[in-house]
Protein backbone atom coordinates (compact mmCIF):
# COMPACT_ATOMS: atom_id res chain seq x y z
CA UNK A 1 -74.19 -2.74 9.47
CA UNK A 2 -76.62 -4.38 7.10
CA UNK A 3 -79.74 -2.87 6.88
CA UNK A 4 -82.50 -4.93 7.72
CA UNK A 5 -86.37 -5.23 9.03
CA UNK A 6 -85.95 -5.72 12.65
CA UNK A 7 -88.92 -6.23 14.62
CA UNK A 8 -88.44 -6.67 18.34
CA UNK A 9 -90.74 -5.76 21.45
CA UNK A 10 -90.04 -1.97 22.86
CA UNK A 11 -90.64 0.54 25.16
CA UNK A 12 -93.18 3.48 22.90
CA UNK A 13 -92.41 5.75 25.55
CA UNK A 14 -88.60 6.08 24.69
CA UNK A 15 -89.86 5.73 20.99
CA UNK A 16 -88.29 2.46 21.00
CA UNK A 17 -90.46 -0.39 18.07
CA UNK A 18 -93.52 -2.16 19.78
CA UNK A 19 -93.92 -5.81 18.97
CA UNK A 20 -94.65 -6.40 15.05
CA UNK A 21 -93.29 -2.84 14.00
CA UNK A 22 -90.94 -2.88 11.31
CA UNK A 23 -88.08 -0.86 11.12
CA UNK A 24 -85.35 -1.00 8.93
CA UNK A 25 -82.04 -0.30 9.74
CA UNK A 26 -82.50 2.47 13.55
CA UNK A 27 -84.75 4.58 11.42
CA UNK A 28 -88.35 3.78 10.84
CA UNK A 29 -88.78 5.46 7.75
CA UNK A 30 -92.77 4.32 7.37
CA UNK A 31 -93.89 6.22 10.59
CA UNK A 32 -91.13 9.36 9.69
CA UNK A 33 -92.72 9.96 6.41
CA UNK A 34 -96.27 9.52 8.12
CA UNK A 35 -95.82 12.33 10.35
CA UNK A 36 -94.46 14.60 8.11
CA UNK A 37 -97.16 13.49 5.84
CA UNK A 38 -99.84 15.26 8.09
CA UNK A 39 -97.84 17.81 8.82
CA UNK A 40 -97.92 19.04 5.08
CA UNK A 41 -101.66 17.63 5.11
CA UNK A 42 -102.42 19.85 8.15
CA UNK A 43 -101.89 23.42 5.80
CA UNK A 44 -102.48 22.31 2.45
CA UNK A 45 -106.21 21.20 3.42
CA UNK A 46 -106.51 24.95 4.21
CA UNK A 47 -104.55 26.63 1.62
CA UNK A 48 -106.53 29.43 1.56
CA UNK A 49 -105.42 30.72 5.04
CA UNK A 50 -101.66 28.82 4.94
CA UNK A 51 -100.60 29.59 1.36
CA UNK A 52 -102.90 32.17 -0.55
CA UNK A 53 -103.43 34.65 2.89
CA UNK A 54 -99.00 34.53 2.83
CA UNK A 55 -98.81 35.68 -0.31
CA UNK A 56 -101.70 38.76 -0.10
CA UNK A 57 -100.31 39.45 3.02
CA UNK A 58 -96.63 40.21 0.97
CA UNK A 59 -98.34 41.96 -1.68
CA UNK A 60 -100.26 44.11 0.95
CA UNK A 61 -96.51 45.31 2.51
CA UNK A 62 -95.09 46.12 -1.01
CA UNK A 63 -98.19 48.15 -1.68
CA UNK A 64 -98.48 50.35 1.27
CA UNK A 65 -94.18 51.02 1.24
CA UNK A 66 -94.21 51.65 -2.40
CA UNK A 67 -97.37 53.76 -2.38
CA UNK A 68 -96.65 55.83 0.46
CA UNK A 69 -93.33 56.14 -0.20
CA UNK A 70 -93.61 56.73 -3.77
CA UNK A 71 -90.49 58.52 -5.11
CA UNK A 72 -89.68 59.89 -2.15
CA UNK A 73 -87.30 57.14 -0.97
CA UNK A 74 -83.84 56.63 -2.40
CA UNK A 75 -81.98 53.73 -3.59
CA UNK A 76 -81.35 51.56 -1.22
CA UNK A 77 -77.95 49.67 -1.86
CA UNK A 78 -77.82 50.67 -5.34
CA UNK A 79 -81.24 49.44 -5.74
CA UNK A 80 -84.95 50.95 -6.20
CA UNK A 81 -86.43 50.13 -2.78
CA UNK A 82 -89.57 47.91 -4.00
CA UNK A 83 -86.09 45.94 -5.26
CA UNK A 84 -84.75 45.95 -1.78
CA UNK A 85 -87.82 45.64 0.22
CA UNK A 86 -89.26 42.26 -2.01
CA UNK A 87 -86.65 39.50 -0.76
CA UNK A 88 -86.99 40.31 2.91
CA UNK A 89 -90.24 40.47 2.97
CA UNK A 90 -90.47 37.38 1.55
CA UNK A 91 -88.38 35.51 4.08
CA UNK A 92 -90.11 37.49 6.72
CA UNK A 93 -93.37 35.63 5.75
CA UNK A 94 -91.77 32.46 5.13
CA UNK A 95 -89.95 32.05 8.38
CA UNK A 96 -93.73 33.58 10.23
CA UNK A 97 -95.42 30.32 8.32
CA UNK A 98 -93.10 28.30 9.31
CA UNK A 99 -93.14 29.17 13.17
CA UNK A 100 -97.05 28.77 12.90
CA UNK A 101 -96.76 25.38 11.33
CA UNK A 102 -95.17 23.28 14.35
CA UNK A 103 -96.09 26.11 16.69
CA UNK A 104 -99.94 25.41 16.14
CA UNK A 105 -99.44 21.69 15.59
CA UNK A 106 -98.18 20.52 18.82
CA UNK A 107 -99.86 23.02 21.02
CA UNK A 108 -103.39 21.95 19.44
CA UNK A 109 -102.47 18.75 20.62
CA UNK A 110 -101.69 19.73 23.94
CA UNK A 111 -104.57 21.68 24.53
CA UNK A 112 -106.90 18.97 22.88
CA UNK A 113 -105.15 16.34 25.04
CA UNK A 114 -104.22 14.48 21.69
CA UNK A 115 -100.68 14.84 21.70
CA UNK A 116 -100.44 11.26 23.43
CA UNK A 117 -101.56 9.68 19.43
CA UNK A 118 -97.96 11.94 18.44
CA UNK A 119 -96.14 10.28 21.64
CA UNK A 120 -96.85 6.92 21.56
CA UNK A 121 -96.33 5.49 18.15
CA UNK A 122 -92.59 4.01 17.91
CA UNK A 123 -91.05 7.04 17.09
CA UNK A 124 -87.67 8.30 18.35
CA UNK A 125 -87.40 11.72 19.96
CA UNK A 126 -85.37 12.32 16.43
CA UNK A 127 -87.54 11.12 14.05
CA UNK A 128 -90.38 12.92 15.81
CA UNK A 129 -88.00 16.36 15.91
CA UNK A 130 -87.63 15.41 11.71
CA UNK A 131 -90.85 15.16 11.01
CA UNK A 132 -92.26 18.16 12.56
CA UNK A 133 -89.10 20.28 11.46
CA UNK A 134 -89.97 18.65 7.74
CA UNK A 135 -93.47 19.82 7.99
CA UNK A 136 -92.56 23.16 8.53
CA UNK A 137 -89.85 23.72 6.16
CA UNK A 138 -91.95 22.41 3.88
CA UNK A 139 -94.66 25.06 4.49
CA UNK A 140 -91.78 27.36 4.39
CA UNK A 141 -90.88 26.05 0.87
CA UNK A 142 -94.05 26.32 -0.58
CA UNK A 143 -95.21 29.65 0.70
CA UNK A 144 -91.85 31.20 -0.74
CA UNK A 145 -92.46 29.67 -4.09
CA UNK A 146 -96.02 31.43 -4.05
CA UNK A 147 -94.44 35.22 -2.92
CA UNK A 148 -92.07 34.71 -5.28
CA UNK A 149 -93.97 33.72 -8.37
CA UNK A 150 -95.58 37.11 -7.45
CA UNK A 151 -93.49 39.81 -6.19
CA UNK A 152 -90.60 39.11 -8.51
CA UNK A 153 -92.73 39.00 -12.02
CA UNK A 154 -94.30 42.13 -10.67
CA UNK A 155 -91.20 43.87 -9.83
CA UNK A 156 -88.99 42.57 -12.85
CA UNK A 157 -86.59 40.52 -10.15
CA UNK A 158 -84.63 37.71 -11.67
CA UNK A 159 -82.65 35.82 -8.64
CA UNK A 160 -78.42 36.70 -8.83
CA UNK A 161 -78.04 33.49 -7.24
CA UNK A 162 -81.04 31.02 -6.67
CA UNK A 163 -78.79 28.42 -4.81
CA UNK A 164 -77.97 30.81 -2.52
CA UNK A 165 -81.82 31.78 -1.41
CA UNK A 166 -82.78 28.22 -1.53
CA UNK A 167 -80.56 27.75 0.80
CA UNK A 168 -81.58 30.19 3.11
CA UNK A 169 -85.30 29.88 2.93
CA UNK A 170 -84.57 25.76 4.01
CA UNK A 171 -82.45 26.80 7.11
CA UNK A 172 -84.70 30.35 8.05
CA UNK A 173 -87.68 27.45 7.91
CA UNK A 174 -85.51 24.94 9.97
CA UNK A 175 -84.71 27.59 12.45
CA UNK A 176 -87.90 28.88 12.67
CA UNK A 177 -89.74 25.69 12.53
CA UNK A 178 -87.72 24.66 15.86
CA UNK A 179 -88.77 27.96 17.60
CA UNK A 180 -91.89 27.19 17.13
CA UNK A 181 -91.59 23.60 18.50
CA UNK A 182 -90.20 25.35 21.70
CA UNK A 183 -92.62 27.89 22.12
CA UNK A 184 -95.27 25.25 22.24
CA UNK A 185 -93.52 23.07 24.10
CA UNK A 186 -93.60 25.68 27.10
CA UNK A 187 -96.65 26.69 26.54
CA UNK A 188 -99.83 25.89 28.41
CA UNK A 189 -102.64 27.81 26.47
CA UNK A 190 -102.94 29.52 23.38
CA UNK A 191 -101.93 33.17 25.28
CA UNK A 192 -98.74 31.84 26.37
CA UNK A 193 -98.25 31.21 22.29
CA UNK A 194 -99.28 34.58 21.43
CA UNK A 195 -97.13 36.38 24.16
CA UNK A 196 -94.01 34.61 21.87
CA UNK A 197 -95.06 35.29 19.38
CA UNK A 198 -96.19 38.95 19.99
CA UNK A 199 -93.21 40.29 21.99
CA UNK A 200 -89.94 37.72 20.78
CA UNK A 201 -90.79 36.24 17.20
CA UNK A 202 -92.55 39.12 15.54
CA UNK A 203 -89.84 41.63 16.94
CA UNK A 204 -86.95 39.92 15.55
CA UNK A 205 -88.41 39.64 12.37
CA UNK A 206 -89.47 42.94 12.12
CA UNK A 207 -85.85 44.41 13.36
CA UNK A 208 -84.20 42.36 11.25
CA UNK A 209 -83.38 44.37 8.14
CA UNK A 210 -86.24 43.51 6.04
CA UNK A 211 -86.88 47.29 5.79
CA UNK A 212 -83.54 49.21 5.88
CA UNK A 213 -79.81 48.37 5.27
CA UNK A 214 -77.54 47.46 8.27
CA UNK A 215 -75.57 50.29 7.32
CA UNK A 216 -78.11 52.95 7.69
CA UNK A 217 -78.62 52.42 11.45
CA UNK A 218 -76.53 53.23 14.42
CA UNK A 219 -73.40 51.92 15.42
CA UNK A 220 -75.02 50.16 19.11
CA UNK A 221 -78.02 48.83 17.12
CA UNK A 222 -76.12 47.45 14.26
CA UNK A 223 -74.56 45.08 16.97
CA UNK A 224 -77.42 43.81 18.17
CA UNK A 225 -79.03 43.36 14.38
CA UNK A 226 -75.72 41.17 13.62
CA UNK A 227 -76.60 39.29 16.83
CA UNK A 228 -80.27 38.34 15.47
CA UNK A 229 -80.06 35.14 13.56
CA UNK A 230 -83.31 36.17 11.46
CA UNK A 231 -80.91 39.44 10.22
CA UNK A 232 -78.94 37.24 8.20
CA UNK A 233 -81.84 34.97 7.08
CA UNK A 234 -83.15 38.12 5.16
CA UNK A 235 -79.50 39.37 4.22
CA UNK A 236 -78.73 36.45 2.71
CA UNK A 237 -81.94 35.92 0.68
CA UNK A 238 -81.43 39.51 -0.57
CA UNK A 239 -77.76 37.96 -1.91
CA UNK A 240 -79.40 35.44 -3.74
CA UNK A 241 -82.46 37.23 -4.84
CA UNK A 242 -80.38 40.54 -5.73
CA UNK A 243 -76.75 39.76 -5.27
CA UNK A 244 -75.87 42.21 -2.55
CA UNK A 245 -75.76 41.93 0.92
CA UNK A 246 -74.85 43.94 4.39
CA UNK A 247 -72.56 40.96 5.41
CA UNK A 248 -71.13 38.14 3.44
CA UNK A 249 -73.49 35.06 2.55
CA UNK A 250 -71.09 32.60 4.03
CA UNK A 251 -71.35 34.08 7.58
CA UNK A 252 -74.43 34.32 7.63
CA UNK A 253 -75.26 31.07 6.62
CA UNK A 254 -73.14 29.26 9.13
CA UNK A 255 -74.55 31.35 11.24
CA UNK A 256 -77.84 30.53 11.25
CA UNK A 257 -76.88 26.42 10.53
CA UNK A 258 -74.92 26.81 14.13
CA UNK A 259 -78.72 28.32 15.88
CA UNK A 260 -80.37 25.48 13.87
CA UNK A 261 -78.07 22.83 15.66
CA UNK A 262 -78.49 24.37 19.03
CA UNK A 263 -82.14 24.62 18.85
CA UNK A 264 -82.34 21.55 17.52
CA UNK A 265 -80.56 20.03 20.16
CA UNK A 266 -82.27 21.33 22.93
CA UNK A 267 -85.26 20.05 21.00
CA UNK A 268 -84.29 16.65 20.75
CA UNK A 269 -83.61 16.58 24.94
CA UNK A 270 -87.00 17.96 25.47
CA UNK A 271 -88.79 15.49 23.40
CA UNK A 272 -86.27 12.60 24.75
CA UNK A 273 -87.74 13.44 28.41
CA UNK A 274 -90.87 14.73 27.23
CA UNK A 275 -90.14 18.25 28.93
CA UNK A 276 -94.09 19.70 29.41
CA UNK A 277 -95.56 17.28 26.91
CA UNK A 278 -96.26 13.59 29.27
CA UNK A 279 -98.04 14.39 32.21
């Protein structure tokens, strides 16, 4: 099909063009790149609390494991612990930003009755999922660059296999990003939000492996960790930070890809009908 400026009349409900709106080709690329736009705008105006608070926060959990630990701990998978401990802690607080990025966005607008300047622009329930999904993989992205240029300088870490984590850290963000979109989707006040947060998200993050090897738990939990998507988020950045792993990279990967899709699907149906969001 040729690609070319259409401009016809259209329902901005069904995020469907309006009269005089160019689009070319079924996406309209100007208003996809303008949302995701202020997304990125909406936490690198306040750095200081989206990016540099990350990164202390990361150094603050190396220092109080390493210090209290000390010697006392032994290698973990071959490696010093600070070694084991740095990667999942850094997807731990990359995949935490990332949540709070479209998490925070759309249930501000909620609450602030705004989210009707989001809805009726001619935007498709797909381009809208995109650019909040962009928005917080990009927050993922750029807190993980700031941990990183941190914790492994500090801790003499050169990445096995950079592809690898980059990969990882774009679908842990994805993933996360569309929990976040959910949560705030069902939720009606900011209490609802923290509930998630507090007693699903933080949980599986914090039972994920970040602090121990798969292999060092019991048989009945070990099921359940290889049932938690964010598990092989941090396994797999450990592979690519450190080159070892409780379960192979490829797995996990596709893994996590296949709870992206789903998520992402259910997503896309909820913004389609606008599920809790159009009165």
């Amino acid at each position: 099909m040729e690609n070319r400026a259409i401009d016809t009349a259209g329902d901005p409900g069904r995020g469907r063009p309006g009269k005089g709106v160019k689009r070319f080709g079924r996406v309209n690329w100007l208003g996809l790149a303008t949302l995701t736009g202020r997304e990125i705008r909406r936490f690198t105006n306040v750095w200081t609390q989206t990016l540099a608070a990350p990164v202390a926060t990361a150094l603050l959990f190396m220092a109080v494991f390493t210090l209290a630990l000390g010697g006392q701990r032994p290698a973990v998978m071959g490696l010093p612990f600070a070694h084991f401990l740095a990667p999942g802690i850094l997807m731990m607080t990359v995949i935490q930003n990332a949540f709070a990025n479209t998490s925070s966005s759309i249930l501000v607008s909620k609450v602030q009755g705004s989210i009707v300047d989001t809805l009726m622009p001619p935007l498709s329930p797909s381009e809208l999922l995109t650019g909040f999904v962009l928005g917080g993989v990009f927050r993922g992205l750029f807190v993980a660059a700031g941990v990183a240029a941190v914790l492994f300088p500090l801790f003499g870490i050169l990445p096995a296999h950079p592809l690898w984590a980059l990969a990882f850290i774009l679908v842990g963000s994805a993933l996360l990003a569309l929990m976040g979109m959910i949560t705030a989707i069902l939720a009606e006040k900011f209490d609802h939000m923290a509930a998630i947060t507090n007693f699903v998200v933080t949980p599986l993050s914090f039972l994920s492996g970040t602090f121990y090897s798969a292999a060092a738990v019991p048989e009945a939990f070990r099921i359940l960790l290889h049932v938690n998507p964010i598990f092989y988020l941090i396994d797999g950045m450990r592979f690519g930070a450190l080159g070892v792993s409780d379960s192979p990279p490829a797995l996990g990967l596709a893994y996590a890809t296949l709870a992206v899709v789903a998520l992402g699907a259910l997503t896309f149906r909820w913004l389609r009908t606008g599920y809790r969001l159009k009165s």
